[in-house]
PDB file of N, CA and C in Angstrom:
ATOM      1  N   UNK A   1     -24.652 -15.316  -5.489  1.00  0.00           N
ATOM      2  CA  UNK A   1     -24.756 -14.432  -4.345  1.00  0.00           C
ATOM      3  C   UNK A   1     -24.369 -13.025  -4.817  1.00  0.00           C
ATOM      4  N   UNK A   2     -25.427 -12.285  -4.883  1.00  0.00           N
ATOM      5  CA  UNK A   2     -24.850 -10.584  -5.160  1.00  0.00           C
ATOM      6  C   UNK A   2     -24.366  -9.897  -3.959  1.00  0.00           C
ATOM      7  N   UNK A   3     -24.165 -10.088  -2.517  1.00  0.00           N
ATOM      8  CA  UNK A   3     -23.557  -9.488  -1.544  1.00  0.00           C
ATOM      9  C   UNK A   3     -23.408  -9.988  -1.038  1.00  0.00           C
ATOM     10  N   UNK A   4     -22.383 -10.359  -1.179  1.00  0.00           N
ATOM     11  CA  UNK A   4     -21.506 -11.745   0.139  1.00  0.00           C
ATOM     12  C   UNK A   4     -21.238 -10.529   1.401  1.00  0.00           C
ATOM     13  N   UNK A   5     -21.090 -11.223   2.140  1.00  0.00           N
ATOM     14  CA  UNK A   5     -20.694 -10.445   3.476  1.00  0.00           C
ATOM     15  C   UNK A   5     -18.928 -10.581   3.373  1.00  0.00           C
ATOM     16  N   UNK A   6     -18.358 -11.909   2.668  1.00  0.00           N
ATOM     17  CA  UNK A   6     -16.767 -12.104   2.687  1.00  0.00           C
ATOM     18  C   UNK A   6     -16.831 -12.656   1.216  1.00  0.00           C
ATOM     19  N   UNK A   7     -15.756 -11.994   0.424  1.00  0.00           N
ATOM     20  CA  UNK A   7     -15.266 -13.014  -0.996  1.00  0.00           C
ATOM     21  C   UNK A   7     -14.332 -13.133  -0.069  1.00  0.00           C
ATOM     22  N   UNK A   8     -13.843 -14.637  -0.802  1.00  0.00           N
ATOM     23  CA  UNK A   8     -12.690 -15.411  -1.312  1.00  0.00           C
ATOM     24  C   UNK A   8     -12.560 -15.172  -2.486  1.00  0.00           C
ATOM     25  N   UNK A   9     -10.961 -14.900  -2.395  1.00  0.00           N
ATOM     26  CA  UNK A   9     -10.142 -14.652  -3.798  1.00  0.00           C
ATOM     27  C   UNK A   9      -8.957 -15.839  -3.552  1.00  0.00           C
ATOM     28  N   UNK A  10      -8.966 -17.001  -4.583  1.00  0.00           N
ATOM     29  CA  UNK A  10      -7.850 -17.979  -4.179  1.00  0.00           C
ATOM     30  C   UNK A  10      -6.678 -17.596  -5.714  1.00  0.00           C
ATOM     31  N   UNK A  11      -5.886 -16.483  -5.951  1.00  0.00           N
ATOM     32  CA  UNK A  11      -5.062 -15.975  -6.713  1.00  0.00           C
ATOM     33  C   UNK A  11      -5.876 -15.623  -8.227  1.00  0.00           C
ATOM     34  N   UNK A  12      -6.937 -14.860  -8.067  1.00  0.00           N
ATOM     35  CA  UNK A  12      -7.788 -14.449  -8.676  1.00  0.00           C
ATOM     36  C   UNK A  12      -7.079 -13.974  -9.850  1.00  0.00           C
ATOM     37  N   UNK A  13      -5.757 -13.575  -9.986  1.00  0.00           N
ATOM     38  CA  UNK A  13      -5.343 -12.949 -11.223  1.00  0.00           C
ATOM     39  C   UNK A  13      -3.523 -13.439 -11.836  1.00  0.00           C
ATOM     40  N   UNK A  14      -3.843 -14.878 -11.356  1.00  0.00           N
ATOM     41  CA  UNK A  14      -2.646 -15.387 -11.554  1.00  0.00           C
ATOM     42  C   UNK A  14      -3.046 -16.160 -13.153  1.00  0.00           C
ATOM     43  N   UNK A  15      -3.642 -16.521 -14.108  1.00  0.00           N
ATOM     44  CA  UNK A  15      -3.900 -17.089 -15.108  1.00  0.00           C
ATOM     45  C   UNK A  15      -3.688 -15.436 -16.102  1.00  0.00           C
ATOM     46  N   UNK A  16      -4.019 -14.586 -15.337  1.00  0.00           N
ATOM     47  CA  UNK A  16      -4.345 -13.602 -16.313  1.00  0.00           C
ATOM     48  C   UNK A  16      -2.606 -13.059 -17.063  1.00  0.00           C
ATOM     49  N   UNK A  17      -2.872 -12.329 -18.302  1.00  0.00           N
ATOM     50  CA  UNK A  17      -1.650 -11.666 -19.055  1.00  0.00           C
ATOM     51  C   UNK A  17      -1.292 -10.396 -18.053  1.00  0.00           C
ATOM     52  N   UNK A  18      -0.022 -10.467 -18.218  1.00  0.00           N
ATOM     53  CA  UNK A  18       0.191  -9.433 -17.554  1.00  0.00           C
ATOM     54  C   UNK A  18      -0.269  -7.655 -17.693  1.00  0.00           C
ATOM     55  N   UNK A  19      -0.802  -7.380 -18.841  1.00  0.00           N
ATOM     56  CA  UNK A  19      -1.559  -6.611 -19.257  1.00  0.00           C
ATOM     57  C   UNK A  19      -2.932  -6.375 -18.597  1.00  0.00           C
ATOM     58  N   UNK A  20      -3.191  -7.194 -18.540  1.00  0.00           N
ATOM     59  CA  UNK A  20      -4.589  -6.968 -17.435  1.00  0.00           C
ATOM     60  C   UNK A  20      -4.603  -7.503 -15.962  1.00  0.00           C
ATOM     61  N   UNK A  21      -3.558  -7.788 -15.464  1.00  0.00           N
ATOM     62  CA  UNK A  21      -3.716  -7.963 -14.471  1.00  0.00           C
ATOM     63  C   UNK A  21      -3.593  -6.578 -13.838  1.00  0.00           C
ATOM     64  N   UNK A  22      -3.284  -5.481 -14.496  1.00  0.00           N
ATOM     65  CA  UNK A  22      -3.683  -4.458 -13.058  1.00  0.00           C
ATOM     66  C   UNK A  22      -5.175  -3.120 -13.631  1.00  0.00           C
ATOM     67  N   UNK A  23      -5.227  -3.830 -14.446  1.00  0.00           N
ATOM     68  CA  UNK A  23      -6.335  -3.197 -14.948  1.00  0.00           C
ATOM     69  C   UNK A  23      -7.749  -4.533 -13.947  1.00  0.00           C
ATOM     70  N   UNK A  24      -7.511  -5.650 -13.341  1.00  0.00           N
ATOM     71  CA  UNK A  24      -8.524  -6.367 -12.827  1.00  0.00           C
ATOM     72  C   UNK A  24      -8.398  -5.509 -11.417  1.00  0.00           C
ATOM     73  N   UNK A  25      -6.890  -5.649 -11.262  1.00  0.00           N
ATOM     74  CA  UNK A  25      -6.406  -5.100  -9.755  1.00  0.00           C
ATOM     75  C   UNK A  25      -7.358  -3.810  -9.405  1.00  0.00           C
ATOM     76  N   UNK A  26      -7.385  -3.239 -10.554  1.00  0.00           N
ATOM     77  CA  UNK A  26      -8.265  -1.677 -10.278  1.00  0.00           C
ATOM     78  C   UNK A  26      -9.738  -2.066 -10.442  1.00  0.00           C
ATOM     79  N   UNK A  27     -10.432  -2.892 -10.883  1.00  0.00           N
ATOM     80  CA  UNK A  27     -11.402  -3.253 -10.962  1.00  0.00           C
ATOM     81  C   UNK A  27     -11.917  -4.066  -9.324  1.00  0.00           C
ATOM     82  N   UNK A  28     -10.981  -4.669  -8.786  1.00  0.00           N
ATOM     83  CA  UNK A  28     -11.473  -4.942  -7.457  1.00  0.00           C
ATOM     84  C   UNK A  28     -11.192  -4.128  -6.489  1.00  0.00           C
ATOM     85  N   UNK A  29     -10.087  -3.292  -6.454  1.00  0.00           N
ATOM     86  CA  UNK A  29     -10.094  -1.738  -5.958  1.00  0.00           C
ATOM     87  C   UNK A  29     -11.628  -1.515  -5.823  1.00  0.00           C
ATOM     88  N   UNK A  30     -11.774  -0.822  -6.859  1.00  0.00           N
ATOM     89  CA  UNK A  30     -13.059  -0.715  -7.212  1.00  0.00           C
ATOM     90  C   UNK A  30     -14.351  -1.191  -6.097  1.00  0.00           C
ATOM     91  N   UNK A  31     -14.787  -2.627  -6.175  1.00  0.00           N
ATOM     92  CA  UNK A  31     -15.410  -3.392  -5.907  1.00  0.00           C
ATOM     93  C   UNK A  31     -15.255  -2.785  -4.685  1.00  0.00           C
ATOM     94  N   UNK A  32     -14.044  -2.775  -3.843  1.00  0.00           N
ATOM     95  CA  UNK A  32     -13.902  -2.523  -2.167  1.00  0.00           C
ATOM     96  C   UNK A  32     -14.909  -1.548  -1.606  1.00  0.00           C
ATOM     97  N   UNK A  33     -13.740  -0.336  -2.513  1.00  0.00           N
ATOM     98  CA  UNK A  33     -14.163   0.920  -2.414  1.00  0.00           C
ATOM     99  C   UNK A  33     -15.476   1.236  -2.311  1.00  0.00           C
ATOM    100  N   UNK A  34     -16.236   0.531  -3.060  1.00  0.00           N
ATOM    101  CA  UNK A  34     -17.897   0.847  -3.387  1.00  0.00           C
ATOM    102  C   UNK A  34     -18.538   0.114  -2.294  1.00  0.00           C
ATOM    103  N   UNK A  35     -18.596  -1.520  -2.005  1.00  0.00           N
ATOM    104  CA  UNK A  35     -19.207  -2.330  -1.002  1.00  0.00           C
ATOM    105  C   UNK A  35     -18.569  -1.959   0.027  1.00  0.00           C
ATOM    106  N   UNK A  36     -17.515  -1.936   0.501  1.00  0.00           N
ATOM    107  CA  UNK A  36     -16.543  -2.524   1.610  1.00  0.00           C
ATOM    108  C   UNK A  36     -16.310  -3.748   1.970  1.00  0.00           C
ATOM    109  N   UNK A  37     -16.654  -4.327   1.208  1.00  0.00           N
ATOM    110  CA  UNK A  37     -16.695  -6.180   1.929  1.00  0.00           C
ATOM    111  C   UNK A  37     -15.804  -6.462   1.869  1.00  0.00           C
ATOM    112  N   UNK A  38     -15.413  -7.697   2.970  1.00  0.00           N
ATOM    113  CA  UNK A  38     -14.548  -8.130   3.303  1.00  0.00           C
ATOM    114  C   UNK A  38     -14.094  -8.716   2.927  1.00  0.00           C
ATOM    115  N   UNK A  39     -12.528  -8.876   2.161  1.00  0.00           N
ATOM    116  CA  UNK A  39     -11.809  -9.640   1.098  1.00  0.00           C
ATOM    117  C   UNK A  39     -11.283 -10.427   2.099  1.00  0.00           C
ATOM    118  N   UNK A  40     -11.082 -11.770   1.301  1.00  0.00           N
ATOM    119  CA  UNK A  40      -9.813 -12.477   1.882  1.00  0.00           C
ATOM    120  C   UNK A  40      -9.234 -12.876   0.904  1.00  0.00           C
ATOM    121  N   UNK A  41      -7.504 -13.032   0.342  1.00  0.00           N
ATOM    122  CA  UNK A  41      -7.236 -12.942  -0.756  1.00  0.00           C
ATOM    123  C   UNK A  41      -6.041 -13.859  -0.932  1.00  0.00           C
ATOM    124  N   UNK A  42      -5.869 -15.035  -1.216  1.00  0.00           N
ATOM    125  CA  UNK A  42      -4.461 -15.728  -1.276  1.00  0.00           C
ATOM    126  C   UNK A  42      -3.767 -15.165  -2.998  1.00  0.00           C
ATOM    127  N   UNK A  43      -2.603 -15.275  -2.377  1.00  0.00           N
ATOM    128  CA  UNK A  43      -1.266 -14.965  -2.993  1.00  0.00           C
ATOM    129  C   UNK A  43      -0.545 -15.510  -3.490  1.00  0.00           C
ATOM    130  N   UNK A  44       0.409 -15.216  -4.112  1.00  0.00           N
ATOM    131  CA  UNK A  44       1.481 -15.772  -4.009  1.00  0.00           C
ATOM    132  C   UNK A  44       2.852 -14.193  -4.368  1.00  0.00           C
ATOM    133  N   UNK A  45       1.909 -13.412  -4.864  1.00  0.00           N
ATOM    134  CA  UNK A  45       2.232 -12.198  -5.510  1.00  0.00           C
ATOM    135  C   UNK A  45       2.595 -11.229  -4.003  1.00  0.00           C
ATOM    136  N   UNK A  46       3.775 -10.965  -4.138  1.00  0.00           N
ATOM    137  CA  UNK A  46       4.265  -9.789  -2.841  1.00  0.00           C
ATOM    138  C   UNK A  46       3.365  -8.295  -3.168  1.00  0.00           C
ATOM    139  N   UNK A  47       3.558  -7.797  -4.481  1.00  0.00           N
ATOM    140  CA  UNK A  47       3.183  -6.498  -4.612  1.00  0.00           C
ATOM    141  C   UNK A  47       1.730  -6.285  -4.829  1.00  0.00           C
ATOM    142  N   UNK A  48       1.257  -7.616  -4.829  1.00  0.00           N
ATOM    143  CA  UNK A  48      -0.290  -7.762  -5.185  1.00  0.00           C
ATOM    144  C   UNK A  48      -0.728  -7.882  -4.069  1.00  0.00           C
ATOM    145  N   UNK A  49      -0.339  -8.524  -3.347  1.00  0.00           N
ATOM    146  CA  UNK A  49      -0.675  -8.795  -1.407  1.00  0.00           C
ATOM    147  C   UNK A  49      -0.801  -7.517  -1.084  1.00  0.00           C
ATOM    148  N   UNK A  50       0.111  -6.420  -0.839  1.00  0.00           N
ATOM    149  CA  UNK A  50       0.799  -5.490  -0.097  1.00  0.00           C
ATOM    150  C   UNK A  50      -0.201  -3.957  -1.052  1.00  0.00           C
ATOM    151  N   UNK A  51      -0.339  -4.575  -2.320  1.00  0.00           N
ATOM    152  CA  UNK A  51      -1.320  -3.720  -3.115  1.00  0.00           C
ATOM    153  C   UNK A  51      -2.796  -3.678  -2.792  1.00  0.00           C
ATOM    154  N   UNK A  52      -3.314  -4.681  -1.834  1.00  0.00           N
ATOM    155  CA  UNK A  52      -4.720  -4.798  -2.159  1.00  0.00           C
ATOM    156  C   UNK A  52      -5.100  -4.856  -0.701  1.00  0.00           C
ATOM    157  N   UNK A  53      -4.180  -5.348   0.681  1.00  0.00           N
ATOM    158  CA  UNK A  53      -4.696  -5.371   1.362  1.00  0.00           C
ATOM    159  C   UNK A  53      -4.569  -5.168   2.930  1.00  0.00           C
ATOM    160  N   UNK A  54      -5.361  -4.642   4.071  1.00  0.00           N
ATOM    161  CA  UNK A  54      -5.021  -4.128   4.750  1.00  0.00           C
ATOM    162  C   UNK A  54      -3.945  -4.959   5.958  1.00  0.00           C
ATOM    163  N   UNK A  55      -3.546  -6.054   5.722  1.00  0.00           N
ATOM    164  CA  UNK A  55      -3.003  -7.224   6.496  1.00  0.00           C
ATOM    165  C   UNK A  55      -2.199  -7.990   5.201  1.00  0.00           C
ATOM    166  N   UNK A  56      -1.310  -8.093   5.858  1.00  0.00           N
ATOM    167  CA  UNK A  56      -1.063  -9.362   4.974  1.00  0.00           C
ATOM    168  C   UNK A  56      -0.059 -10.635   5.760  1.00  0.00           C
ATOM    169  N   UNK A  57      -0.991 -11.595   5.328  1.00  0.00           N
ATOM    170  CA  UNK A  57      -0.470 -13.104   6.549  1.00  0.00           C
ATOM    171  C   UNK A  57       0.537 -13.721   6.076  1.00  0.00           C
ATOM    172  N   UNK A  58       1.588 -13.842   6.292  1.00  0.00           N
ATOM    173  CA  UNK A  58       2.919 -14.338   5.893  1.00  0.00           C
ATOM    174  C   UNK A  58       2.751 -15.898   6.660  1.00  0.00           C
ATOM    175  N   UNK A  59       2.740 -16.777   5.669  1.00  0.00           N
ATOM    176  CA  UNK A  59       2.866 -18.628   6.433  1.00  0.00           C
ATOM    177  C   UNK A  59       4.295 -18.728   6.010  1.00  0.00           C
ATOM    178  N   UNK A  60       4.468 -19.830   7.036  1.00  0.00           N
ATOM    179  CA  UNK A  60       5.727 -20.723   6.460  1.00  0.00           C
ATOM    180  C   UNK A  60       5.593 -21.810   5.644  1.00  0.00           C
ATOM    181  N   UNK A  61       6.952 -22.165   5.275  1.00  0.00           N
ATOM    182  CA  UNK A  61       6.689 -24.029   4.936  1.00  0.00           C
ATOM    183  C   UNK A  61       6.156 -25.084   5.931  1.00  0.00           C
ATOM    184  N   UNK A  62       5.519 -25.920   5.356  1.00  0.00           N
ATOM    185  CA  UNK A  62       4.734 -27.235   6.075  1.00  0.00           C
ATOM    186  C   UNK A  62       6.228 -27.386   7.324  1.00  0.00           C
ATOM    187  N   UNK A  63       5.237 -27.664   8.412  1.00  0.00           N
ATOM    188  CA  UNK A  63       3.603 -27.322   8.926  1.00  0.00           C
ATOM    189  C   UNK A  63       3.398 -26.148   8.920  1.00  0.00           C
ATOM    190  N   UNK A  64       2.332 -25.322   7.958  1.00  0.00           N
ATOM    191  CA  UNK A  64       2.036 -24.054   7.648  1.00  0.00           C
ATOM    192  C   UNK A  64       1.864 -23.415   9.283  1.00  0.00           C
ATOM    193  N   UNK A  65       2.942 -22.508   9.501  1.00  0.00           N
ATOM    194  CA  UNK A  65       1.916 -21.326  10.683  1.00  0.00           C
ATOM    195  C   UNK A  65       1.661 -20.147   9.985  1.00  0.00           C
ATOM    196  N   UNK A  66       1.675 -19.224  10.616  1.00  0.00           N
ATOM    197  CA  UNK A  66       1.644 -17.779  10.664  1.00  0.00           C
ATOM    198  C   UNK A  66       2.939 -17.342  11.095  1.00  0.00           C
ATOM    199  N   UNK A  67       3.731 -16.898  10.358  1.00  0.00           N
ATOM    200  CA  UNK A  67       5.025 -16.426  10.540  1.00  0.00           C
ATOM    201  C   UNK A  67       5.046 -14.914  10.961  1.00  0.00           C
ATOM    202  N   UNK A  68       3.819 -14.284  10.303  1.00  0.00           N
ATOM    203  CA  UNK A  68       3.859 -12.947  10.749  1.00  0.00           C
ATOM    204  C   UNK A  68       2.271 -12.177   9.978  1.00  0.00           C
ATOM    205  N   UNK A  69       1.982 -11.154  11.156  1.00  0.00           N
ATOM    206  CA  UNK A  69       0.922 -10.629  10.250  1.00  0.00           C
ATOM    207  C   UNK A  69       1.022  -8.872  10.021  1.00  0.00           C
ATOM    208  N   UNK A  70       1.753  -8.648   8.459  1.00  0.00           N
ATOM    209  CA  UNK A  70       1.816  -7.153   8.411  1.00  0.00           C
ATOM    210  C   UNK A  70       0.642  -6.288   8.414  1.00  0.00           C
ATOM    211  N   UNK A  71       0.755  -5.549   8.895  1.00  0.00           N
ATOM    212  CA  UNK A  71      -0.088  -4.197   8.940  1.00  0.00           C
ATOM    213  C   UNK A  71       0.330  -3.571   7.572  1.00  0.00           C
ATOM    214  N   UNK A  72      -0.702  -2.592   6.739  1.00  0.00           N
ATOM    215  CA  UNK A  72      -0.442  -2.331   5.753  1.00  0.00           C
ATOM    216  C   UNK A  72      -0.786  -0.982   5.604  1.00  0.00           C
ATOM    217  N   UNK A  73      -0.503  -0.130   6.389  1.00  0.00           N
ATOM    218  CA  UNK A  73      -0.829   1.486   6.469  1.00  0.00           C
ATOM    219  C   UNK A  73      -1.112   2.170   5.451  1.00  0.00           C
ATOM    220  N   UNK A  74      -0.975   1.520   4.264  1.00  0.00           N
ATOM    221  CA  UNK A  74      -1.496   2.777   2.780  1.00  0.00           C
ATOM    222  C   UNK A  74      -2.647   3.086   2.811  1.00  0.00           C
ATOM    223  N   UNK A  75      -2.873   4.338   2.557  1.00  0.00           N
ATOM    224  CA  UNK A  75      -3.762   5.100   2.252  1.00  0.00           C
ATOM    225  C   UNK A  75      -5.183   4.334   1.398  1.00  0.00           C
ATOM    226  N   UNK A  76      -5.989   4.297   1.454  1.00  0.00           N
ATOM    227  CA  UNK A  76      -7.102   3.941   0.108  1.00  0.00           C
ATOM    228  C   UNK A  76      -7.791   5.285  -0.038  1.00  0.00           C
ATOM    229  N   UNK A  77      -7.860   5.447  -1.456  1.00  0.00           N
ATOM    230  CA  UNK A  77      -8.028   4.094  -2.533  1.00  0.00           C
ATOM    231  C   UNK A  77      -6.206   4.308  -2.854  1.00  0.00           C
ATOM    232  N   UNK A  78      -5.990   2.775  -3.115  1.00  0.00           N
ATOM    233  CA  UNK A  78      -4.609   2.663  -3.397  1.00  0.00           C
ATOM    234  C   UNK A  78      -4.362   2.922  -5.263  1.00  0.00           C
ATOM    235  N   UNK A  79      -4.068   4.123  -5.006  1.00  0.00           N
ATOM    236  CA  UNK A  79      -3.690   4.708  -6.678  1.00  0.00           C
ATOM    237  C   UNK A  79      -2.134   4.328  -6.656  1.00  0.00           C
ATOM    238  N   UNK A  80      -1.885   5.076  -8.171  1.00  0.00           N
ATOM    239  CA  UNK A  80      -0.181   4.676  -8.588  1.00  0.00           C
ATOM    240  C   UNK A  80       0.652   5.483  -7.672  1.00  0.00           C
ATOM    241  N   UNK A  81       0.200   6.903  -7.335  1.00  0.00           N
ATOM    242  CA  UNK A  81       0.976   7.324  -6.527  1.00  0.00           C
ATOM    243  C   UNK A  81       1.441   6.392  -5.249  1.00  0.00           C
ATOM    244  N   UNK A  82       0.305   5.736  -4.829  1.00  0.00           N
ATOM    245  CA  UNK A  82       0.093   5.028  -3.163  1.00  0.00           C
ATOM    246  C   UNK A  82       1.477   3.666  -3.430  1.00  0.00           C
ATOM    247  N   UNK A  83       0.783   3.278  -4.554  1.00  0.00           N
ATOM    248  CA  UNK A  83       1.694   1.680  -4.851  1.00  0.00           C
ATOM    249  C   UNK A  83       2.969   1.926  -5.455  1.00  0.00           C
ATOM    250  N   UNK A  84       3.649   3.275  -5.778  1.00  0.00           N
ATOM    251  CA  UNK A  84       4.795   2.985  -5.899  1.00  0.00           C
ATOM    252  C   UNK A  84       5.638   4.142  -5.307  1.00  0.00           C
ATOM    253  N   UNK A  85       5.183   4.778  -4.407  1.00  0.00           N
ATOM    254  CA  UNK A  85       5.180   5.555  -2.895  1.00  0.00           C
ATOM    255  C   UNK A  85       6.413   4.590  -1.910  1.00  0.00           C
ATOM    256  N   UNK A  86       6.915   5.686  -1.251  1.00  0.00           N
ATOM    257  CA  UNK A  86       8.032   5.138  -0.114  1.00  0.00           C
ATOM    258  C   UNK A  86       7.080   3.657   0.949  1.00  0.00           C
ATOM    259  N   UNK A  87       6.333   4.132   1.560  1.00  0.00           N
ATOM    260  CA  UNK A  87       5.766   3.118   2.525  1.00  0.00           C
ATOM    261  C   UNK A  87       5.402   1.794   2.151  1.00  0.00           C
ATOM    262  N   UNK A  88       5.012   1.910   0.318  1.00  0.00           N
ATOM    263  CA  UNK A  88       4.971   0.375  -0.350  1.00  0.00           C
ATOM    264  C   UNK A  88       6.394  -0.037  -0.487  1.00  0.00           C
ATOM    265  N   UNK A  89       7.105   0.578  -0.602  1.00  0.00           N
ATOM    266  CA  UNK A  89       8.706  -0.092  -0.802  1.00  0.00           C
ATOM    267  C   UNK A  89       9.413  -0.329   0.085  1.00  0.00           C
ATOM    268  N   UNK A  90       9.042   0.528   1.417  1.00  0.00           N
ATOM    269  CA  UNK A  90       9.344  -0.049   2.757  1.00  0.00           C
ATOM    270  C   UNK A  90       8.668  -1.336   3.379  1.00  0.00           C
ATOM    271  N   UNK A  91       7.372  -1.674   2.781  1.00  0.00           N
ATOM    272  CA  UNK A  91       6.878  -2.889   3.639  1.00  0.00           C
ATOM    273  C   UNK A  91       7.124  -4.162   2.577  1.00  0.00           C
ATOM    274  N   UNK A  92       7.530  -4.113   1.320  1.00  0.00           N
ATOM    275  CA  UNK A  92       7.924  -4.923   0.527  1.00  0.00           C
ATOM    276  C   UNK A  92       9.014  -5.915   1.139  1.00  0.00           C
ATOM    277  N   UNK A  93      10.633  -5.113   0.988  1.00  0.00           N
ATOM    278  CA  UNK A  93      11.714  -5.788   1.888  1.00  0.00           C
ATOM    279  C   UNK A  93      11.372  -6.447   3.224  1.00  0.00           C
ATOM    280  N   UNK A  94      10.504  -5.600   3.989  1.00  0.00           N
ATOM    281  CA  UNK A  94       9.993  -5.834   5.323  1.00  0.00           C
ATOM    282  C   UNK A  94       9.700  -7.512   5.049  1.00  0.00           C
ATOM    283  N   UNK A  95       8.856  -7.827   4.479  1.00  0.00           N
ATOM    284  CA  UNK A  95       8.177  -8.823   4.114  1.00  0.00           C
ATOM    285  C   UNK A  95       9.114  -9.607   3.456  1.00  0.00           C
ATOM    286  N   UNK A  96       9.888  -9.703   2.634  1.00  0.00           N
ATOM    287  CA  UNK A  96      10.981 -10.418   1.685  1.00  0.00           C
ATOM    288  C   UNK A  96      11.788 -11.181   3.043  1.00  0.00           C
ATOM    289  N   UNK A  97      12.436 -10.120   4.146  1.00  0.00           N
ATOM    290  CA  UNK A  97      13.453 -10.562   4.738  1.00  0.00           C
ATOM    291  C   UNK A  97      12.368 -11.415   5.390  1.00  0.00           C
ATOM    292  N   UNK A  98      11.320 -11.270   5.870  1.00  0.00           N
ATOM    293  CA  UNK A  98      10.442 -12.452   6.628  1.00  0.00           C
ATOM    294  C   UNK A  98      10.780 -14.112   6.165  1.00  0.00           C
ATOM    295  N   UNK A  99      10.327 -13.715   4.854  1.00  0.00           N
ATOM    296  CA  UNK A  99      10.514 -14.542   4.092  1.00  0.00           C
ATOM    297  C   UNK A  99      11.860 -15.343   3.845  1.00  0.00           C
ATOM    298  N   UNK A 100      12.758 -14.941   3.884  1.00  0.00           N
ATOM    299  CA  UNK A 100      13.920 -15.236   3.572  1.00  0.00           C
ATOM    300  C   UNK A 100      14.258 -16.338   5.260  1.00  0.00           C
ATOM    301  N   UNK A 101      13.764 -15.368   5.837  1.00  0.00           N
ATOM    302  CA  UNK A 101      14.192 -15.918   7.333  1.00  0.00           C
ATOM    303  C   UNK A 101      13.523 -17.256   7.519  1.00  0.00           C
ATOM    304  N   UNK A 102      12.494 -17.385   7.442  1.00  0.00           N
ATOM    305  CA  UNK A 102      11.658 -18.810   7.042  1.00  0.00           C
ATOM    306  C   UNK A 102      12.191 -19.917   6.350  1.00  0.00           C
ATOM    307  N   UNK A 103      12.938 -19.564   4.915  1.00  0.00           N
ATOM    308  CA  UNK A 103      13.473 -19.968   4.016  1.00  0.00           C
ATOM    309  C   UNK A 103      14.762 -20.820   4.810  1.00  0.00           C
ATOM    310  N   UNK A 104      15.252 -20.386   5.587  1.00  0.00           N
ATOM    311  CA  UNK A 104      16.889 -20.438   6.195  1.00  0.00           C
ATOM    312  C   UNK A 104      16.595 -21.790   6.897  1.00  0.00           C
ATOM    313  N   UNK A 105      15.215 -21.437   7.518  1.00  0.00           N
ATOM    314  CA  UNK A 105      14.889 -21.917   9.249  1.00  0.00           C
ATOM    315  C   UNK A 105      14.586 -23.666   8.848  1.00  0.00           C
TER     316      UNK A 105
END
């Protein structure tokens, strides 16, 4: 398929060296920027979530819900300035303590 209307990404850059994983990161930047299509992107990566996309769905442990769904106000295209900028380091913790709170529960 050359134009999906939606990729799936199921941790598209978790096998990779850490050396290229943000050189792919900018390569699907990329991809956005140019199509617009609609990503959907599982994780496991906080700064990779919060790096790439405009939502990000926080589940819990089994029985999986939706614990929360962040809004992700950065700017695109998300450059180095954007990703290591106050508002990425504010929604990081944001997201951690979510997490943590889940963790407890």
């Amino acid at each position: 398929m050359t134009e999906p209307k939606v990729l799936f990404l199921d941790e598209p850059f978790s096998a990779l060296d850490y050396e290229v994983t943000p050189f792919m990161r900018e390569q699907l930047r990329r991809i956005f920027m140019k199509t617009r299509t609609t990503m959907i992107l599982a994780s496991h990566e906080l700064d990779e979530a919060i790096e790439l996309a405009d939502k990000v769905v926080l589940l819990t442990r089994r029985p999986t819900k939706v614990a929360e769904i962040v809004d992700v106000d950065l700017p695109w295209p998300r450059n180095l300035d954007v990703i290591t900028g106050e508002r990425f380091i504010e929604l990081k913790p944001h997201c951690l303590d979510r997490f943590w709170h889940e963790v407890k529960n």
